[in-house]
C-alpha atoms as a PDB file:
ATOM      1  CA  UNK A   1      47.425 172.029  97.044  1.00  0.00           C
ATOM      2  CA  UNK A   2      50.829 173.912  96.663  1.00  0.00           C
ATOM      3  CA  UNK A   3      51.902 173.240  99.512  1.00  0.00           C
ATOM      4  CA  UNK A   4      51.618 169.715 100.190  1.00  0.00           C
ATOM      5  CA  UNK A   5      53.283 169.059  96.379  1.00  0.00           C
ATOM      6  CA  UNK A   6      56.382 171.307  97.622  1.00  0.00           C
ATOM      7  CA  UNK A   7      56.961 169.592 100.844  1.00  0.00           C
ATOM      8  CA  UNK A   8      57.085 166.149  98.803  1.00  0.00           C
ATOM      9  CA  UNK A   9      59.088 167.851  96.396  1.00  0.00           C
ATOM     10  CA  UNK A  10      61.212 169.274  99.088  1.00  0.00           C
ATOM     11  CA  UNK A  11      61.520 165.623 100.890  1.00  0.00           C
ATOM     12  CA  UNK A  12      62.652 163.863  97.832  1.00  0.00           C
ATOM     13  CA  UNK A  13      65.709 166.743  96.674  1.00  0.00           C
ATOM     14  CA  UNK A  14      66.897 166.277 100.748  1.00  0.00           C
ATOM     15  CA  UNK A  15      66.801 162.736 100.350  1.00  0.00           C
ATOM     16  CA  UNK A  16      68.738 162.530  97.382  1.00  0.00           C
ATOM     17  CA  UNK A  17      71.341 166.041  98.341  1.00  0.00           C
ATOM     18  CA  UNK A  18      71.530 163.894 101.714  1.00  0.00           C
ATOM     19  CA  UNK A  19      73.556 161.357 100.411  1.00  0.00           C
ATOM     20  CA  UNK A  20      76.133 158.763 101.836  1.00  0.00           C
ATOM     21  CA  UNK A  21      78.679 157.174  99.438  1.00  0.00           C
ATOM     22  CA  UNK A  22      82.170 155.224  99.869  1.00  0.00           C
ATOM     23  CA  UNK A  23      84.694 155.422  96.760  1.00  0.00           C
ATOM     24  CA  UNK A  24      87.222 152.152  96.833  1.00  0.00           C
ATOM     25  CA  UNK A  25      90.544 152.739  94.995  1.00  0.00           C
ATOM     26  CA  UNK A  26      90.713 149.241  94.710  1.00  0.00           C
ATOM     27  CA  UNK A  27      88.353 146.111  95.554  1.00  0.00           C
ATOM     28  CA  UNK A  28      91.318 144.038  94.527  1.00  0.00           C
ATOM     29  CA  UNK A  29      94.385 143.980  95.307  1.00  0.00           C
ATOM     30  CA  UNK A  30      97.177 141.318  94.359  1.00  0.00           C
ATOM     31  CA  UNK A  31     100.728 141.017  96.267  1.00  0.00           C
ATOM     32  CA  UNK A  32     104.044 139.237  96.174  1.00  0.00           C
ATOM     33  CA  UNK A  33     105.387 138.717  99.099  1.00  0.00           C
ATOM     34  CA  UNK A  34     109.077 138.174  99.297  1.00  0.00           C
ATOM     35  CA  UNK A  35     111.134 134.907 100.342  1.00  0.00           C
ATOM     36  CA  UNK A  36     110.694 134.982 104.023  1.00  0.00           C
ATOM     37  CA  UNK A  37     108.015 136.806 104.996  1.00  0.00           C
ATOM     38  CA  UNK A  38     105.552 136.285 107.069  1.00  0.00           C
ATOM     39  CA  UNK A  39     102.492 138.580 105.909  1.00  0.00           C
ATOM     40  CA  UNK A  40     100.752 139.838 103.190  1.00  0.00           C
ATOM     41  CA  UNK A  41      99.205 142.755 103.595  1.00  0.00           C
ATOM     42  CA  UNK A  42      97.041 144.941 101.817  1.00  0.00           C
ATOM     43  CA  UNK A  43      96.030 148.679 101.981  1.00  0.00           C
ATOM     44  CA  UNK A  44      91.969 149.195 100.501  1.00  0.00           C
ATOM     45  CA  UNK A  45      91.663 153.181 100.439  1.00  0.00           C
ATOM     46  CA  UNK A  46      88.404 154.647 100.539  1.00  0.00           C
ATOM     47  CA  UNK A  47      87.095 158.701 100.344  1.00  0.00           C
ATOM     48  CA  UNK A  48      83.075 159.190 100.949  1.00  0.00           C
ATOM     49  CA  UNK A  49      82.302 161.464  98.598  1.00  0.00           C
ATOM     50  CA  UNK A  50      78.922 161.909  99.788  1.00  0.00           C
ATOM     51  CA  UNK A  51      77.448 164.618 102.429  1.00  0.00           C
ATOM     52  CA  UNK A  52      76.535 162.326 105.081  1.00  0.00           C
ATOM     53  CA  UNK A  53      78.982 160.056 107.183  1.00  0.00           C
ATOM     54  CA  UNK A  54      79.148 156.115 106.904  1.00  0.00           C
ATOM     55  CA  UNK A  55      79.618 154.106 109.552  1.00  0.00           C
ATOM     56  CA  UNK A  56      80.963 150.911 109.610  1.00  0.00           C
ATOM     57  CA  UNK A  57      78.738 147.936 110.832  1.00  0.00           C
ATOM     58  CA  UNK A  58      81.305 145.028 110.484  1.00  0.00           C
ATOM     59  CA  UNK A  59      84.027 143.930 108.625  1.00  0.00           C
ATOM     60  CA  UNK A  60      84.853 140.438 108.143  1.00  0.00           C
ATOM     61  CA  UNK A  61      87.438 138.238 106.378  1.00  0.00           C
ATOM     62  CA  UNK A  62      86.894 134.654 104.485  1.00  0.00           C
ATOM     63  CA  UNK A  63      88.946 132.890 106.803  1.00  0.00           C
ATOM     64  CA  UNK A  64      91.219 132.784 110.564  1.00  0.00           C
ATOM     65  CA  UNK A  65      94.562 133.243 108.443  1.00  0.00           C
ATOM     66  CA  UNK A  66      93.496 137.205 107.652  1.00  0.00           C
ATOM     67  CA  UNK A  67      92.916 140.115 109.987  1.00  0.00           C
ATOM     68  CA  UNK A  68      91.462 143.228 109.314  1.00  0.00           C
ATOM     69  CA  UNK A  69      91.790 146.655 110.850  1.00  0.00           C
ATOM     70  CA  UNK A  70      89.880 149.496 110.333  1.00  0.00           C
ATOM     71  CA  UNK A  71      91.491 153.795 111.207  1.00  0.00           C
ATOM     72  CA  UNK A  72      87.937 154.569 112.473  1.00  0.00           C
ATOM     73  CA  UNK A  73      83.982 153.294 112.839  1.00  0.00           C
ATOM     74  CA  UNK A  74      82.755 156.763 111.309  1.00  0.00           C
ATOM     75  CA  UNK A  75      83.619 158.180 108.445  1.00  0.00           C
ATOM     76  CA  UNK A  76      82.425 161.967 107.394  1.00  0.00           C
ATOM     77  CA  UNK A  77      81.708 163.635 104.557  1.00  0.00           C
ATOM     78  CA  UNK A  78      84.951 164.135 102.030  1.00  0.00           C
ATOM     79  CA  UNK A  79      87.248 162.332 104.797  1.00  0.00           C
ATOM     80  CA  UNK A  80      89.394 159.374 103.730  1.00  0.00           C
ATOM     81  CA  UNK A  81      91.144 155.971 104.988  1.00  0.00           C
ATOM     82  CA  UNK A  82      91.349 152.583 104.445  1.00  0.00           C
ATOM     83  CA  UNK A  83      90.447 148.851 105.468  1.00  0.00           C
ATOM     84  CA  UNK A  84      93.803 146.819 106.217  1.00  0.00           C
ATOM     85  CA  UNK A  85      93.593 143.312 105.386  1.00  0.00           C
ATOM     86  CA  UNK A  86      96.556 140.829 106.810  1.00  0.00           C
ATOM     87  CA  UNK A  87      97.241 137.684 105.309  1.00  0.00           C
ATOM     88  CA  UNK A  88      99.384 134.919 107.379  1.00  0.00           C
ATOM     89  CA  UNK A  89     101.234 133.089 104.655  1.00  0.00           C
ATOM     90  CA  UNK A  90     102.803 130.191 106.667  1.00  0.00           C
ATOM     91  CA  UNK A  91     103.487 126.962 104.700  1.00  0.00           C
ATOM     92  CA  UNK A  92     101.208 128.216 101.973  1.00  0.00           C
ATOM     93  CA  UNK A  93     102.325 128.495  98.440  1.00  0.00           C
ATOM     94  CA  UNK A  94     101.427 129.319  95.436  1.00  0.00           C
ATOM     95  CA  UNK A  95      98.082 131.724  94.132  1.00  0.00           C
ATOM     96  CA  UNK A  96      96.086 132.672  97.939  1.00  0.00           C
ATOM     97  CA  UNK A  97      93.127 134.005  97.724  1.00  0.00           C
ATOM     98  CA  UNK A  98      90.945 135.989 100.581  1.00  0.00           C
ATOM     99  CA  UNK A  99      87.854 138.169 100.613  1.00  0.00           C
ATOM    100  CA  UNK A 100      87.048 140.780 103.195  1.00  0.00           C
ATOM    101  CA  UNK A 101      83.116 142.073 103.366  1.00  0.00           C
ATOM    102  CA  UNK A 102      82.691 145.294 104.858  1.00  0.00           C
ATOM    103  CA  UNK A 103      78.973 146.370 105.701  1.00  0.00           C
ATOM    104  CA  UNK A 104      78.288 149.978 105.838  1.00  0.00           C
ATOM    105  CA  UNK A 105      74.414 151.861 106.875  1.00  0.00           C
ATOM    106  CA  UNK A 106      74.556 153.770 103.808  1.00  0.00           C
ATOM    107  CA  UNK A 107      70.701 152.983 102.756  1.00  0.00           C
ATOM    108  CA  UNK A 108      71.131 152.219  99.071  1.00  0.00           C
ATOM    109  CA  UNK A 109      71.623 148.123  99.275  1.00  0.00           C
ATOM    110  CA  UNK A 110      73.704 148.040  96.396  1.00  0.00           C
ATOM    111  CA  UNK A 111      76.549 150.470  97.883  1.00  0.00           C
ATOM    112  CA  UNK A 112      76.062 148.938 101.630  1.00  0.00           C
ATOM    113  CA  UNK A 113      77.891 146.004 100.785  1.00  0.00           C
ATOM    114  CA  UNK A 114      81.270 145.491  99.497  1.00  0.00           C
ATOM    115  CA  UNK A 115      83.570 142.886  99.209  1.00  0.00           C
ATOM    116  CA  UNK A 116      87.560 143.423  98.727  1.00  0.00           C
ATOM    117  CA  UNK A 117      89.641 140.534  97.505  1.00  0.00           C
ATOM    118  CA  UNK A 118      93.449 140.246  98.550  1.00  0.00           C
ATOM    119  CA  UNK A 119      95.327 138.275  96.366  1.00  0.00           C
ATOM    120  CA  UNK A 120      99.026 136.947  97.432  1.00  0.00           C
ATOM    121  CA  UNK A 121     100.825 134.869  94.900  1.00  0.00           C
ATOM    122  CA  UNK A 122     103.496 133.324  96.929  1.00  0.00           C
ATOM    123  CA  UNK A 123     106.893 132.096  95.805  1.00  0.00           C
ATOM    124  CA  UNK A 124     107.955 128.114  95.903  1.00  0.00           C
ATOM    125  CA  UNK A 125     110.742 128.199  98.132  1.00  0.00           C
ATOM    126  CA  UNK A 126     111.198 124.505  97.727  1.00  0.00           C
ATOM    127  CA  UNK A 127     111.250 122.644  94.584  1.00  0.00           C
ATOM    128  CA  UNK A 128     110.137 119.272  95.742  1.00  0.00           C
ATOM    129  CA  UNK A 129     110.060 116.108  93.202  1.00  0.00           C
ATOM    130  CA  UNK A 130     108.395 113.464  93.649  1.00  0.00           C
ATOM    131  CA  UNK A 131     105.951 114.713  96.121  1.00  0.00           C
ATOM    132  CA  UNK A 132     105.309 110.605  96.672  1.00  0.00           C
ATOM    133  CA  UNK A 133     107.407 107.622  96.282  1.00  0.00           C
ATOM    134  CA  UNK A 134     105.592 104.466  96.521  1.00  0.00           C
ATOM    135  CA  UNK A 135     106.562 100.781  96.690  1.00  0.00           C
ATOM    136  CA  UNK A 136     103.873  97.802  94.989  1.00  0.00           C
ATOM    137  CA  UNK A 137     102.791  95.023  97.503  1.00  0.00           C
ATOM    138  CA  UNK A 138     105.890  92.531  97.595  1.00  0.00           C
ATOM    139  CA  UNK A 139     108.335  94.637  95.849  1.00  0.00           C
ATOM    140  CA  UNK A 140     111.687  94.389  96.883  1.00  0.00           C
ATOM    141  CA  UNK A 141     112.404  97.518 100.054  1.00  0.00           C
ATOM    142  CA  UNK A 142     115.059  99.366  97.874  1.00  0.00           C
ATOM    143  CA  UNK A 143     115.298 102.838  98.884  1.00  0.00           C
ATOM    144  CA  UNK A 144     113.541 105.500  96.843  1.00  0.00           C
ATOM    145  CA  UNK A 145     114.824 109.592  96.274  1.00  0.00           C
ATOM    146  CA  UNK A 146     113.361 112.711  96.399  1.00  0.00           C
ATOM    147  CA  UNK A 147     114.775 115.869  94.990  1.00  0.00           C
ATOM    148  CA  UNK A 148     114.957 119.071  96.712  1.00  0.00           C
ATOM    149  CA  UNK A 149     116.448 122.084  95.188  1.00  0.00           C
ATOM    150  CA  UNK A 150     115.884 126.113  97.637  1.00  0.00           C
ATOM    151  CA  UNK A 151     114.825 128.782  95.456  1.00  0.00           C
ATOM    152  CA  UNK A 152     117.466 131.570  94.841  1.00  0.00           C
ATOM    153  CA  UNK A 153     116.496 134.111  97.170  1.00  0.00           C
ATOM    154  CA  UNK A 154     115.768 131.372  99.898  1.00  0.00           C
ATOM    155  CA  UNK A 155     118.603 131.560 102.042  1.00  0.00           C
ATOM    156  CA  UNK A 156     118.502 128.335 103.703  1.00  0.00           C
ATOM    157  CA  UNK A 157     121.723 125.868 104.825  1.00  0.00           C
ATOM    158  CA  UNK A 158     119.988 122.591 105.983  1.00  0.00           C
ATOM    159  CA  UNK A 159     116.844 120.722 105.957  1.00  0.00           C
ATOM    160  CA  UNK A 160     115.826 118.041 108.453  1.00  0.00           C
ATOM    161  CA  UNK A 161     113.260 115.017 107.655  1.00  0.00           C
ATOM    162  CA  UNK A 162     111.231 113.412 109.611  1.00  0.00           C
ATOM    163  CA  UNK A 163     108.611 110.235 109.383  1.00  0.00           C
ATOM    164  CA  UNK A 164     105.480 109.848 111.154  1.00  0.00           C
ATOM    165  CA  UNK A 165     105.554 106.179 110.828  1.00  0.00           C
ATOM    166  CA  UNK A 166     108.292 104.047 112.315  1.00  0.00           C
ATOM    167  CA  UNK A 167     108.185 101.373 109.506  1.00  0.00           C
ATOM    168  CA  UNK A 168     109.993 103.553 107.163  1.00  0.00           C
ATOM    169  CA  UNK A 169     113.555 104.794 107.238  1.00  0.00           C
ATOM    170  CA  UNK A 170     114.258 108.219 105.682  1.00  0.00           C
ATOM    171  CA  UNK A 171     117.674 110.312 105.565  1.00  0.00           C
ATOM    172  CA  UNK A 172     119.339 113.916 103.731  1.00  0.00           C
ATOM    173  CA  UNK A 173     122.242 114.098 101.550  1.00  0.00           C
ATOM    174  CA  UNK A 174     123.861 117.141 100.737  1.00  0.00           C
ATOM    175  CA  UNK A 175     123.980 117.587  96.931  1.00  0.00           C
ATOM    176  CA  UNK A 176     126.075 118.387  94.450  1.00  0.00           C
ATOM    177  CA  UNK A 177     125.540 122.396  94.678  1.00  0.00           C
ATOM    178  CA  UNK A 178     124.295 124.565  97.497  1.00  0.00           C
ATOM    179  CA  UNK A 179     121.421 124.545  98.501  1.00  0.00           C
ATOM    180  CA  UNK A 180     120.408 121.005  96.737  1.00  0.00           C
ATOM    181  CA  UNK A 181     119.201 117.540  98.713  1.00  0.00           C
ATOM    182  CA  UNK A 182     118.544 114.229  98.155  1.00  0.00           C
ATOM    183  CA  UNK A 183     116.540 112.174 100.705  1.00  0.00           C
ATOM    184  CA  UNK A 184     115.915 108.408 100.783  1.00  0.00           C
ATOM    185  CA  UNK A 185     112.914 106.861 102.346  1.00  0.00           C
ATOM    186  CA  UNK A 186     113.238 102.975 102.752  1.00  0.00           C
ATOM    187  CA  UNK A 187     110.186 101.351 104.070  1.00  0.00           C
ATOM    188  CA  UNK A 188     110.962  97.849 106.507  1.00  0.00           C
ATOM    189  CA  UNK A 189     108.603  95.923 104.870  1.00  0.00           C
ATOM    190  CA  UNK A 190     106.053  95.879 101.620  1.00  0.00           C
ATOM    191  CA  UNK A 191     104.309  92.835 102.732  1.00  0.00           C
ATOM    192  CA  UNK A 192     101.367  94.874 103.200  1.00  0.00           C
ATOM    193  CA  UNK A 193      99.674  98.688 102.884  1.00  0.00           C
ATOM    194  CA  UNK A 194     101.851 101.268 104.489  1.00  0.00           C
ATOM    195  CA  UNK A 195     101.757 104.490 104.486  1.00  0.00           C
ATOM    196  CA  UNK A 196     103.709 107.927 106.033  1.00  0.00           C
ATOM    197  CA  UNK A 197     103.919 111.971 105.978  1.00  0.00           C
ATOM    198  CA  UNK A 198     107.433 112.989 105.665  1.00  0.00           C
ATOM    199  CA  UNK A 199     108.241 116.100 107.535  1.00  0.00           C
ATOM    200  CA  UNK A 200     111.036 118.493 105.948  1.00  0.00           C
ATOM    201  CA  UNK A 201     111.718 121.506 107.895  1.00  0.00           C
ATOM    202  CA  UNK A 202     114.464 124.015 106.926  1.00  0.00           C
ATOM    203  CA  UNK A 203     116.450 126.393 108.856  1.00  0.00           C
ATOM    204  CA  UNK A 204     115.186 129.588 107.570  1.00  0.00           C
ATOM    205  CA  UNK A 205     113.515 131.772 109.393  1.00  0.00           C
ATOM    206  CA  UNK A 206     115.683 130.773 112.155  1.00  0.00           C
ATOM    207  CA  UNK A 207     112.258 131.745 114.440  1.00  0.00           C
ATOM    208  CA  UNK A 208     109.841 130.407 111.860  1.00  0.00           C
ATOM    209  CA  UNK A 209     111.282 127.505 110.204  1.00  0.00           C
ATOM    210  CA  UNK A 210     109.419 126.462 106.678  1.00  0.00           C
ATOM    211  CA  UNK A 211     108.060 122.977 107.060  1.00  0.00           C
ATOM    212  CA  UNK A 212     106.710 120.788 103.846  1.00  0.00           C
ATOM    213  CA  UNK A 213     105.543 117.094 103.986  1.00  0.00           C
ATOM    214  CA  UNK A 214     105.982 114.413 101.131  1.00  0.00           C
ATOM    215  CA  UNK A 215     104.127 110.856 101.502  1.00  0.00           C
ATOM    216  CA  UNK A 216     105.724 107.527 100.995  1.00  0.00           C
ATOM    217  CA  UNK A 217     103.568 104.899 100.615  1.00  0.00           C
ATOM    218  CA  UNK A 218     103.500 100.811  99.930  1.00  0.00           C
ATOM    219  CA  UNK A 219     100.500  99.559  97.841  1.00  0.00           C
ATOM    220  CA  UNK A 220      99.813  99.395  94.100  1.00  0.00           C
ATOM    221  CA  UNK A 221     101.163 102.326  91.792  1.00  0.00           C
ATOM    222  CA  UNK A 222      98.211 105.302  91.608  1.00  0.00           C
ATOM    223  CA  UNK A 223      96.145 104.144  88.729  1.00  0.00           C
ATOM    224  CA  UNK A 224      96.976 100.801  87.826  1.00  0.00           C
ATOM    225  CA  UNK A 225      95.034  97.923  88.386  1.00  0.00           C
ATOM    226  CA  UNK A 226      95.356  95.029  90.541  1.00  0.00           C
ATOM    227  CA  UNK A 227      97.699  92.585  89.277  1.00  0.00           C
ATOM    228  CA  UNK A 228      96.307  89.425  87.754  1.00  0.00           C
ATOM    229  CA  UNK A 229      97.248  86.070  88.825  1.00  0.00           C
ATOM    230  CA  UNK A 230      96.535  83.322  85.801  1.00  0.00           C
ATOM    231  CA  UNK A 231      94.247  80.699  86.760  1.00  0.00           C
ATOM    232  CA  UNK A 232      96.045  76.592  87.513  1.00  0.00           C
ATOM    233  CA  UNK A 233      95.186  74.564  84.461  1.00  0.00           C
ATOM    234  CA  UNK A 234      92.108  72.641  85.432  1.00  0.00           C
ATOM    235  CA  UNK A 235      92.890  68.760  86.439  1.00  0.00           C
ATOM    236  CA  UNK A 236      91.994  66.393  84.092  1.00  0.00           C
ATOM    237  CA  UNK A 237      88.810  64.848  84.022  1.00  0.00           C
ATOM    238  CA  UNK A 238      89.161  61.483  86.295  1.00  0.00           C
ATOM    239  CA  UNK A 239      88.252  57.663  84.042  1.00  0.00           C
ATOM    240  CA  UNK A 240      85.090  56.688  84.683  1.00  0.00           C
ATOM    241  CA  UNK A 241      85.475  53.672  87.790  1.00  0.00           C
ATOM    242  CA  UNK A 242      84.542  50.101  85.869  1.00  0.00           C
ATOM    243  CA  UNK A 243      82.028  48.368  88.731  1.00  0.00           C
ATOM    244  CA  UNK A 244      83.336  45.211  89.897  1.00  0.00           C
ATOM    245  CA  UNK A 245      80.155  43.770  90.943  1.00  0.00           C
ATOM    246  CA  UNK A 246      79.051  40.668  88.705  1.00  0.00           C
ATOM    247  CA  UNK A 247      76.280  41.277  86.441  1.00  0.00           C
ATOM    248  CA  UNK A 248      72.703  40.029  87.610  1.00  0.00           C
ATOM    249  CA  UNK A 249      71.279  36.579  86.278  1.00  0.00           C
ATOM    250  CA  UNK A 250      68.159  37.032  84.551  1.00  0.00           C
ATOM    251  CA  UNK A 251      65.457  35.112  86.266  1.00  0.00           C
ATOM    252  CA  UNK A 252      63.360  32.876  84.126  1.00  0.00           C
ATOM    253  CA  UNK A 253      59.950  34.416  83.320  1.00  0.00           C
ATOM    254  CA  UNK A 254      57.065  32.307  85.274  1.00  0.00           C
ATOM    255  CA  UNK A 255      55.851  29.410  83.218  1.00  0.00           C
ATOM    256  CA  UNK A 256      59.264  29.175  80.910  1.00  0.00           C
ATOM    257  CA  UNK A 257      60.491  25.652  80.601  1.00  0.00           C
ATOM    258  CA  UNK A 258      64.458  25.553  81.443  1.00  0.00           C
END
């Protein structure tokens, strides 16, 4: 009966001394990327600690704007490396967030899966105001102006602007310091719903210019409700019509004496 107990006993200290496990650094890391560039990216560093190698079964990012790279599929015991994780900033701005899952065969389900979380918080590089400029149903075509102001570390000269619909006019004036425009948008007509995206592109990155869109639109202010038109006083009731035929003769009752 020994024997049998000290074989399980056995079995279970292997399976536990027989160990994978992958230490993160970090499961999140946040970034800020500078004026101008083009990626994001992020180093995750891992060491397995344990006395069996991991191997990597997949890693996958939350979305096409990330890539991830990975030193090697196997990792042994008391090695290290790391997960890189590549964000594409493009025309975002603002707080980005993007996950990467990495699946492992270690067998304890709670250590298989992890998920790493890049986080870029990208500078405005364009102060835009009003994002929209709008025009109410009849109102008189007068053109409308939109601020734009470069941040400081935004090195760009000149900004183009461009409509997507041909019933609106739109033009850039240089401003009264560098790196400050004005641009009007004029639409040809506010007889009815219109509507357009304004492209603005800079010149910076000369390879990779910025672009950001505004809208310009003709219809009633966001919000508000349709105007009211009061109702025409109600004619007066027409006088009754007096009948003009003559009224009937009674006829003498049977019998009556005239």
């Amino acid at each position: 009966m020994k024997t049998p107990i000290l074989i399980f006993t056995l079995s279970i200290f292997l399976c536990v001394a027989a160990r994978a496990e992958l230490k993160w650094e970090q499961n999140t890391i946040e970034l800020h990327p500078n004026v101008g560039d083009k990626t994001a990216v992020a180093h995750f560093k891992y060491h397995n600690t344990g006395t069996t190698a991991v191997h990597f079964k997949s890693v996958k990012a939350s979305c096409g704007c990330t890539t991830t790279q990975t030193q090697k599929e196997m990792v042994n015991p008391g090695e290290k490396g790391e997960v890189i994780a590549t964000f594409n900033i493009g025309d975002r701005t603002g707080m980005q967030m993007k996950t990467v899952t990495v699946q492992t065969d270690d067998p304890n389900p709670a250590q298989a899966t992890t998920v790493l979380t890049l986080k870029a918080n990208i500078a405005q590089t364009l102060e835009i105001k009003p994002t929209l400029v709008y025009w109410q149903s009849g109102e008189e075509p007068k053109p409308k102006k939109i601020s734009i102001k470069a941040a400081k570390d935004f090195p760009v000269k000149n900004i183009t602007v461009k409509s997507n619909n041909p019933n609106f006019e739109s033009k850039v004036e240089q401003g009264n310091a560098a790196g400050e425009w004005t641009i009007e948008v004029t639409p040809k007509d506010t007889s009815h719903a219109l509507w357009t995206s304004l492209l603005i592109q800079t010149d910076y990155p000369t390879e990779a210019p910025k672009s950001f869109y505004v809208n310009a639109q003709v219809t009633n202010p966001p919000g508000a409700p349709p105007l009211l038109r009061p109702n025409p006083a109600a004619p007066p009731a027409p006088a009754p019509v007096k009948s003009s035929t003559p009224a009937a003769i009674p006829t003498p009752a049977a019998g009556a004496r005239p």
